[in-house]
N, C-alpha and C. Protein backbone atom coordinates (compact mmCIF):
# COMPACT_ATOMS: atom_id res chain seq x y z
N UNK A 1 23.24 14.75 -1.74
CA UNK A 1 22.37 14.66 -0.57
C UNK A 1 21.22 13.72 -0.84
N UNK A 2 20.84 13.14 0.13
CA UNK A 2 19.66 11.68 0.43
C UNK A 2 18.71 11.96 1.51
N UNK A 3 17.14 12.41 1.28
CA UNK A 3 16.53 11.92 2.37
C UNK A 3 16.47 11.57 3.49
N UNK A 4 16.85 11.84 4.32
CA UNK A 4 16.62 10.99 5.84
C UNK A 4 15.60 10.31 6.30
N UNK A 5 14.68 10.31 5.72
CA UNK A 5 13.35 10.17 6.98
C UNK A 5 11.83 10.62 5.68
N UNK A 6 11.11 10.07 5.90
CA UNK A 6 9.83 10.43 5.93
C UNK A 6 9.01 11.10 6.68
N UNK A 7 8.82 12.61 6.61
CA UNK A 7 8.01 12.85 8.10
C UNK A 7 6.50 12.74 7.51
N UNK A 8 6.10 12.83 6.76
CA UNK A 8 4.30 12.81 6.36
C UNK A 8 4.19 11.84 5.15
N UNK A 9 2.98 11.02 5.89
CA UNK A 9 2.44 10.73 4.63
C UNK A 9 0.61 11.22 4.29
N UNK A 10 0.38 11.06 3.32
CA UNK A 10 -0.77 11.78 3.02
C UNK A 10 -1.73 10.51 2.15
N UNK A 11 -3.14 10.59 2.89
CA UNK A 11 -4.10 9.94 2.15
C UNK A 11 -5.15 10.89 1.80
N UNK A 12 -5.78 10.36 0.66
CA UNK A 12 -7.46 11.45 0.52
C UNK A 12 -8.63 11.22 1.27
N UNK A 13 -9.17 11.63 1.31
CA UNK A 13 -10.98 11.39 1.71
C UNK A 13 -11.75 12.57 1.18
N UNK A 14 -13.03 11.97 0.58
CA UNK A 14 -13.56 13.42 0.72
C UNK A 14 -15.23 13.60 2.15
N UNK A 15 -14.78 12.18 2.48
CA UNK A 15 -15.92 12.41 3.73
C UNK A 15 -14.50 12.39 4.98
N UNK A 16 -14.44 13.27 5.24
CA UNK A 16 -13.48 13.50 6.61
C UNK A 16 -14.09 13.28 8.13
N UNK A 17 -15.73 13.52 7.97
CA UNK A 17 -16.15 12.92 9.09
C UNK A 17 -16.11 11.32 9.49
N UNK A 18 -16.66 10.65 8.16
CA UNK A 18 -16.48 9.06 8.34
C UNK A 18 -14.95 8.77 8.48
N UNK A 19 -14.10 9.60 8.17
CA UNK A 19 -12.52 9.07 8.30
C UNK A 19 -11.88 9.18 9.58
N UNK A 20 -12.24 10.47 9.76
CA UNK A 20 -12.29 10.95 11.80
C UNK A 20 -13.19 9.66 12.49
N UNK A 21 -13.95 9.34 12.45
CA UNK A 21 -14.99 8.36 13.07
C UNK A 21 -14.25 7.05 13.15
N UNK A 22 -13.92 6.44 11.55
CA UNK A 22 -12.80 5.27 11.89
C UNK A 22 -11.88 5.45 12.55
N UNK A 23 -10.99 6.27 12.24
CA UNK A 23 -9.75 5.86 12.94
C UNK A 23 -9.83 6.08 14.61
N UNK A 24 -10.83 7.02 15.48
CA UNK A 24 -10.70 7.11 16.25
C UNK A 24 -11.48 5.94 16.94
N UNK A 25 -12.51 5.15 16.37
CA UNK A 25 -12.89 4.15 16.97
C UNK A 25 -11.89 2.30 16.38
N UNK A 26 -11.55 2.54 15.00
CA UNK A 26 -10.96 1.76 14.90
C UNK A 26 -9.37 1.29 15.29
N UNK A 27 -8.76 2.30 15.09
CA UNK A 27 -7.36 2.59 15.27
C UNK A 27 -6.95 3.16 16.54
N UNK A 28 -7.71 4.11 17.53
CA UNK A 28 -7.80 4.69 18.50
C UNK A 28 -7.06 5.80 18.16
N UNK A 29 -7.19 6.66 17.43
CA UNK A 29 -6.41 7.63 16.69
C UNK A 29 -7.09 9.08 16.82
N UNK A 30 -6.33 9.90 17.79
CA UNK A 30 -7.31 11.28 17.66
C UNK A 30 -6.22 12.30 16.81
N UNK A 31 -7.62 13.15 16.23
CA UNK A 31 -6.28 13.65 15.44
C UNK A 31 -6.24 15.31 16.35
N UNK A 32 -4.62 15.48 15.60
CA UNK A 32 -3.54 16.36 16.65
C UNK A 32 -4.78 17.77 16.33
N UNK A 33 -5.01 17.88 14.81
CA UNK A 33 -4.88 19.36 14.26
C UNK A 33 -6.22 18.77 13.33
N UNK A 34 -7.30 19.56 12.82
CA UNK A 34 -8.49 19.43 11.35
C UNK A 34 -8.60 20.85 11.40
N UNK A 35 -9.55 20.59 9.83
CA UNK A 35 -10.13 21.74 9.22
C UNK A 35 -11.38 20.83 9.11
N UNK A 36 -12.93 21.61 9.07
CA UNK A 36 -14.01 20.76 8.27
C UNK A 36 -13.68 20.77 7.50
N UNK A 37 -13.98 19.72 6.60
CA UNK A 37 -13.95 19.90 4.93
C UNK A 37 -12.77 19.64 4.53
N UNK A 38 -11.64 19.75 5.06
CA UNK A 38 -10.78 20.02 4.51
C UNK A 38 -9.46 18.95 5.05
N UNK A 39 -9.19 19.13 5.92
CA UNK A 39 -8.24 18.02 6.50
C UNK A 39 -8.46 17.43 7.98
N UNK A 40 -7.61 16.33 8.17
CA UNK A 40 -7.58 15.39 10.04
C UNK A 40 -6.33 15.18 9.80
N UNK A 41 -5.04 15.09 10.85
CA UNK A 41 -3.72 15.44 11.17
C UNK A 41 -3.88 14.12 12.39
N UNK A 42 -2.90 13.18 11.99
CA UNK A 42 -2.63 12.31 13.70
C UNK A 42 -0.97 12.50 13.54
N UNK A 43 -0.82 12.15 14.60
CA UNK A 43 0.67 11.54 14.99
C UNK A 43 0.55 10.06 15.41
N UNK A 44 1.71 9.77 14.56
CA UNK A 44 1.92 8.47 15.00
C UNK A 44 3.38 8.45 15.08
N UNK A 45 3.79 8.16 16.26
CA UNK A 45 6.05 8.12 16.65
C UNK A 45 6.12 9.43 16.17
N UNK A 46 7.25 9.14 15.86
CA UNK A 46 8.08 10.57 14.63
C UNK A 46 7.46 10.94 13.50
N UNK A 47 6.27 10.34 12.86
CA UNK A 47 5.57 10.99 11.67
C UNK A 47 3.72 10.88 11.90
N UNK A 48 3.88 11.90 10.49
CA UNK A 48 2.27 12.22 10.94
C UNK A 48 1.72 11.70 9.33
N UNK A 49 -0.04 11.42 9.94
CA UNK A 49 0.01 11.12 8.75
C UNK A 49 -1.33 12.22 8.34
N UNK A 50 -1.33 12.77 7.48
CA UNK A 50 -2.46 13.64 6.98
C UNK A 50 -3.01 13.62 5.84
N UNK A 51 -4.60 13.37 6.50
CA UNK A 51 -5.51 12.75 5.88
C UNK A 51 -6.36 14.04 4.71
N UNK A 52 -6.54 14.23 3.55
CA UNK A 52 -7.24 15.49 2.99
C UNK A 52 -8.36 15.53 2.18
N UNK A 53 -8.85 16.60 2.29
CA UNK A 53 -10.42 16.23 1.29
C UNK A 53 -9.54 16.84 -0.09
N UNK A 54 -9.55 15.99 -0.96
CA UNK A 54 -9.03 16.42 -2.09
C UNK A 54 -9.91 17.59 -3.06
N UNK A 55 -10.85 17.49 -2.60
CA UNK A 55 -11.66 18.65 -3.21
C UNK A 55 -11.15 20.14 -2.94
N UNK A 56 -10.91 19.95 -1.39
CA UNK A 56 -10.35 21.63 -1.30
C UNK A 56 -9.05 21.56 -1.03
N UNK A 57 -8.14 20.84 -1.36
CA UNK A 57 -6.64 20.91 -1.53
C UNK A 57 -6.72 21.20 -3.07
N UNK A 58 -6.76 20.54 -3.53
CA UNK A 58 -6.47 20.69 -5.43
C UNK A 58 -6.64 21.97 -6.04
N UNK A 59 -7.54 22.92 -5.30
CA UNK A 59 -7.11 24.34 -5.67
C UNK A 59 -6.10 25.19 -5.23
N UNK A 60 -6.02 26.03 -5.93
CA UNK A 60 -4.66 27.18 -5.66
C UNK A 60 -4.73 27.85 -4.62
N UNK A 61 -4.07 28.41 -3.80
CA UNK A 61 -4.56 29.02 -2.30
C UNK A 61 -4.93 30.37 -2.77
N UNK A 62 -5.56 31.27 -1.72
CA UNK A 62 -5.74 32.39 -2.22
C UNK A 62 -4.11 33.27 -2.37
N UNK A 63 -4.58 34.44 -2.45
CA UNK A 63 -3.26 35.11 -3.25
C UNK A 63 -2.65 36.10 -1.83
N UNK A 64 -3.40 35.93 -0.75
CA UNK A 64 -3.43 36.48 0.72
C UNK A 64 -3.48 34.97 1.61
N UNK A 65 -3.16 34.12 1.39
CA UNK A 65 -3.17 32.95 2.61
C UNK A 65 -1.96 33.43 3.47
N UNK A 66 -2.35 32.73 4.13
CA UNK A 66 -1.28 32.45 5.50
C UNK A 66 -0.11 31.63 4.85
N UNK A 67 -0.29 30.50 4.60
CA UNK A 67 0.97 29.73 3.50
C UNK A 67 0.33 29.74 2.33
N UNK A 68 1.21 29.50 1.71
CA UNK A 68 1.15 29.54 0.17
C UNK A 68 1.20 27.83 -0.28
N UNK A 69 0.76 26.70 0.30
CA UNK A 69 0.72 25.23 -0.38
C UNK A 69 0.13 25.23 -1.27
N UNK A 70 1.17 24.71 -2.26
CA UNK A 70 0.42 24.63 -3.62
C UNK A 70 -0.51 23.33 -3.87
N UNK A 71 -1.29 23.35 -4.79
CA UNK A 71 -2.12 22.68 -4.43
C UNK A 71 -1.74 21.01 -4.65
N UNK A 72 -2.49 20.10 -4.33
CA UNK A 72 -1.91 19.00 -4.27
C UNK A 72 -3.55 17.95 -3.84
N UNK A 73 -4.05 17.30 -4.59
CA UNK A 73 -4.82 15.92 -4.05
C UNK A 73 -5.11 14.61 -5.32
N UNK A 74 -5.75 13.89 -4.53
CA UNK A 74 -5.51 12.63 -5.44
C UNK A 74 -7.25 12.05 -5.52
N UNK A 75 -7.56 11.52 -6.55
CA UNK A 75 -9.05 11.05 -6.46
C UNK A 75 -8.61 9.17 -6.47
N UNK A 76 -8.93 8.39 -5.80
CA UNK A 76 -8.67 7.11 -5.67
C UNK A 76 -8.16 6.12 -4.19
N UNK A 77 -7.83 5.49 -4.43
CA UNK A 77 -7.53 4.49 -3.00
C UNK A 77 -6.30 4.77 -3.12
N UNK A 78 -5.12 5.09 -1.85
CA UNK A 78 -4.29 5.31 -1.20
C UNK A 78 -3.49 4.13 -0.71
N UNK A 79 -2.31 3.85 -0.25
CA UNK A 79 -2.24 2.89 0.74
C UNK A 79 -1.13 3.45 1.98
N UNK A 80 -1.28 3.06 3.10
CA UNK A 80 -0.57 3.02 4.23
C UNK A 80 -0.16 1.93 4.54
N UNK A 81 0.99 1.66 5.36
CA UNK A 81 1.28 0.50 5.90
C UNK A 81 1.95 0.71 7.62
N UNK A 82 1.28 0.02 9.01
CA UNK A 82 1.66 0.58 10.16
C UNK A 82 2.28 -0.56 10.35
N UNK A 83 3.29 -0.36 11.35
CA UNK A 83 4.63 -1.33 11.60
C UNK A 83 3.99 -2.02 12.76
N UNK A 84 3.93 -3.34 12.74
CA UNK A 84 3.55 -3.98 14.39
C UNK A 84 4.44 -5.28 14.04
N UNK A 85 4.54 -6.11 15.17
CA UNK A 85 5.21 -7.35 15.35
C UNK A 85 4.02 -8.16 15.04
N UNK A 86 4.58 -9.19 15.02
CA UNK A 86 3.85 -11.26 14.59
C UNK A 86 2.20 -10.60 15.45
N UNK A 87 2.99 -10.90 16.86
CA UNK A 87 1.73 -10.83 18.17
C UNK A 87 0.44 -10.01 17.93
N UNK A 88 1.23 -8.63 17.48
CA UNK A 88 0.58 -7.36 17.20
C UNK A 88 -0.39 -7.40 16.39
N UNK A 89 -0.61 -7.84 14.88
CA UNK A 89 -0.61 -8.36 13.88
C UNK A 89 -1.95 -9.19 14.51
N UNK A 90 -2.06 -10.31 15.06
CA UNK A 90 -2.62 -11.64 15.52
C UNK A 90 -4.00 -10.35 16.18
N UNK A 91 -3.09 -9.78 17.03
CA UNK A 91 -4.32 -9.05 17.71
C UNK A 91 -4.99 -7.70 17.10
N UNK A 92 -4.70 -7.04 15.78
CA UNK A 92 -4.88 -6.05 15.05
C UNK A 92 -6.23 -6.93 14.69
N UNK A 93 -5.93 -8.15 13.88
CA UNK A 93 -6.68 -8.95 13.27
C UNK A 93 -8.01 -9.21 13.95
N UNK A 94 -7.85 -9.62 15.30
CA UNK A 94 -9.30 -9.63 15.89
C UNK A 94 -9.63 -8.37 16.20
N UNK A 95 -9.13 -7.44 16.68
CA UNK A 95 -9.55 -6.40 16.75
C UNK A 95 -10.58 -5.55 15.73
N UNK A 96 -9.61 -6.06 14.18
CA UNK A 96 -10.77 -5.53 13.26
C UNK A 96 -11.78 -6.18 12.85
N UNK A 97 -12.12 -7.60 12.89
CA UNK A 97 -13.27 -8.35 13.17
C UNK A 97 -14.10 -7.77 13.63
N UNK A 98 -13.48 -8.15 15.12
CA UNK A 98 -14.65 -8.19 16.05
C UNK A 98 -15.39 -6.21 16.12
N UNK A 99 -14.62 -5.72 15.17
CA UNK A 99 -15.14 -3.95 15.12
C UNK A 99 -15.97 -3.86 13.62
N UNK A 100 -16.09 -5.15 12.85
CA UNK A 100 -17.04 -4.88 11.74
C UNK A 100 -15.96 -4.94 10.51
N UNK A 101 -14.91 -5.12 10.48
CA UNK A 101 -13.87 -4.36 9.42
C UNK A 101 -13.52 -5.42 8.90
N UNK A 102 -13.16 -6.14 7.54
CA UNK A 102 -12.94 -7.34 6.34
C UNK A 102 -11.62 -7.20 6.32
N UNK A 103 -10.81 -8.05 6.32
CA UNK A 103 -9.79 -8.23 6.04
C UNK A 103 -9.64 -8.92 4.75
N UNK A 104 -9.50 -8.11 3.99
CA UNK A 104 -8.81 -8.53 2.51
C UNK A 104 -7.79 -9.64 2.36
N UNK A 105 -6.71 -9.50 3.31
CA UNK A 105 -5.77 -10.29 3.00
C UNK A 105 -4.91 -10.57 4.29
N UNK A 106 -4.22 -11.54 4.05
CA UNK A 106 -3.28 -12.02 5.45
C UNK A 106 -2.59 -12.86 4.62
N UNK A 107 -1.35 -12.76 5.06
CA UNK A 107 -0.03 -13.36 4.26
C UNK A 107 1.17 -13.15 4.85
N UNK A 108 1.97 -14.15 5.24
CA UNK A 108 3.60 -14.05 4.99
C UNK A 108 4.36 -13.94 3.98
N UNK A 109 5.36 -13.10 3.61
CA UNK A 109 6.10 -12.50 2.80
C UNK A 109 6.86 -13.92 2.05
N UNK A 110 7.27 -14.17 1.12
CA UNK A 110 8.69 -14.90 1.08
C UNK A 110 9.71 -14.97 1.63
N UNK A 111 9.86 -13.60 1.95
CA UNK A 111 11.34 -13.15 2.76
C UNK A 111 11.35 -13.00 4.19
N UNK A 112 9.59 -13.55 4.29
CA UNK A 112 9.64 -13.52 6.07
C UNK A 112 8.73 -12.28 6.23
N UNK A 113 8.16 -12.63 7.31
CA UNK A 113 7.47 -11.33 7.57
C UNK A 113 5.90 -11.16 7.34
N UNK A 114 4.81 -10.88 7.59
CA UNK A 114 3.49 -10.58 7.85
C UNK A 114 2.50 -9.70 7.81
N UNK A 115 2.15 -9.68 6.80
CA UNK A 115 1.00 -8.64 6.87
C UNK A 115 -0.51 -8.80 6.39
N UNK A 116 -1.41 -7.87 7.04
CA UNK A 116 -2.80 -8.38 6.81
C UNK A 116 -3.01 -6.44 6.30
N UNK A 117 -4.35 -6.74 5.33
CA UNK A 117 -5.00 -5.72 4.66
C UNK A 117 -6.07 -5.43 5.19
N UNK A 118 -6.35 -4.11 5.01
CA UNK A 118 -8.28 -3.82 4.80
C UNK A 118 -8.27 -2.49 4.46
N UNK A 119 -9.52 -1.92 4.84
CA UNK A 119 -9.70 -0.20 3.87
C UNK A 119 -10.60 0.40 4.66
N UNK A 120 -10.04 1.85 4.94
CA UNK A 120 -10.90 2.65 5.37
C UNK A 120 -12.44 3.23 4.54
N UNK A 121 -12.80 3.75 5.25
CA UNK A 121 -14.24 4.71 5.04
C UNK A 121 -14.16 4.68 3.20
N UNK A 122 -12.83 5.52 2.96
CA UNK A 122 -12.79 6.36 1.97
C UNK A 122 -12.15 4.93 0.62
N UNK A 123 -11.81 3.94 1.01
CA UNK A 123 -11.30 3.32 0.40
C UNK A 123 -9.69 2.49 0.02
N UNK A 124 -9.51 3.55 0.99
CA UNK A 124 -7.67 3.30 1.37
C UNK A 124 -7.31 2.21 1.61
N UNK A 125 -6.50 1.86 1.06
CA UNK A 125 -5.86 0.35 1.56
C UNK A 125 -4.96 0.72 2.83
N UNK A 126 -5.03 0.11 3.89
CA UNK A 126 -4.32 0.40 5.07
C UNK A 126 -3.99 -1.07 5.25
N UNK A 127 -2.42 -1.09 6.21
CA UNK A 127 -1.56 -2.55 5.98
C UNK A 127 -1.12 -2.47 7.22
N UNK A 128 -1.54 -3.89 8.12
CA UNK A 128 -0.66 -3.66 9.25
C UNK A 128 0.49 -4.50 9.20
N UNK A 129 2.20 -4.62 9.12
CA UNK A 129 3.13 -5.49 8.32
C UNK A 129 4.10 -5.25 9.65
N UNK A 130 5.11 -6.41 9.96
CA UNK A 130 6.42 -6.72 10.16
C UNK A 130 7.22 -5.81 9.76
N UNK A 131 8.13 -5.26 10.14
CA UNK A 131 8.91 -4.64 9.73
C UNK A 131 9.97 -5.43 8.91
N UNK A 132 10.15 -6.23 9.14
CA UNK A 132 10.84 -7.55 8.66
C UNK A 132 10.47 -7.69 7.16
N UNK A 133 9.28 -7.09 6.67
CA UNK A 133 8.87 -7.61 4.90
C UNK A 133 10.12 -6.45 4.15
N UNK A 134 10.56 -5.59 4.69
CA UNK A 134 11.27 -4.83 4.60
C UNK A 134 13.22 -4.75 4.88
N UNK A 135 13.48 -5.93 5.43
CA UNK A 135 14.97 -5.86 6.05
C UNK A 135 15.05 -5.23 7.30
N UNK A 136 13.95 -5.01 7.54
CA UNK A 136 13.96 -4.09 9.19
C UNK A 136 13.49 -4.93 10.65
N UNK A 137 14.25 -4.77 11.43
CA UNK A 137 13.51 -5.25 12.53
C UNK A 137 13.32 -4.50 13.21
């Protein structure tokens, strides 16, 4: 048996307010589900991506929780990558300009294909790319 699918991916923060604040002004991103302190939940298509304060994930749950997730966080920069076309891409780019946000990088692939960089609040590398850097259209 193989994987199907990715349904979550997971970045850290440990300021969850400045991370809520970007994405909903930068990205236009509200999230589905939070905890203070603790986590912000969006949907994006078929997957979600959830964002966590690694401070209060990395401990053990209590011995009475509701679920039992074991613990799990990361201290450092993350990366994401969101799927847009050429056009998409062109206009992501001014978009994060003209909203205050550096673009690290902008590049075509060898194999074809486009993507530009930058970083959230917390430090994350976030990628907006072609599906194409990938074999995908």
């Amino acid at each position: 048996m193989r994987p199907a699918a990715i349904l979550e991916t997971v970045l850290y923060a440990r300021d969850l307010e400045a991370i809520e604040e970007f994405y909903r002004r930068v990205l236009e991103l509200e999230p589905f589900a939070k905890e203070a302190g603790r986590q912000v939940f969006y949907r994006l298509g078929d997957q979600v991506l959830l964002i966590f304060n690694p401070i209060a994930t990395s401990r053990a749950p209590e011995e009475d929780a509701p679920l039992p997730v074991p613990p799990h966080g990361a201290d450092g920069e993350g990366h994401v990558c969101f799927a847009a076309s050429g056009d998409e891409i062109t206009d992501w780019r001014k978009h994060l300009e003209t909203s205050g946000i550096a673009i690290e990088a902008d590049f075509e692939w060898p194999g074809g294909g486009r993507s530009i960089y930058f970083r959230d609040p917390a430090g994350n590398c976030l990628e907006f790319a072609e599906p194409r850097i990938w074999s995908k259209q």
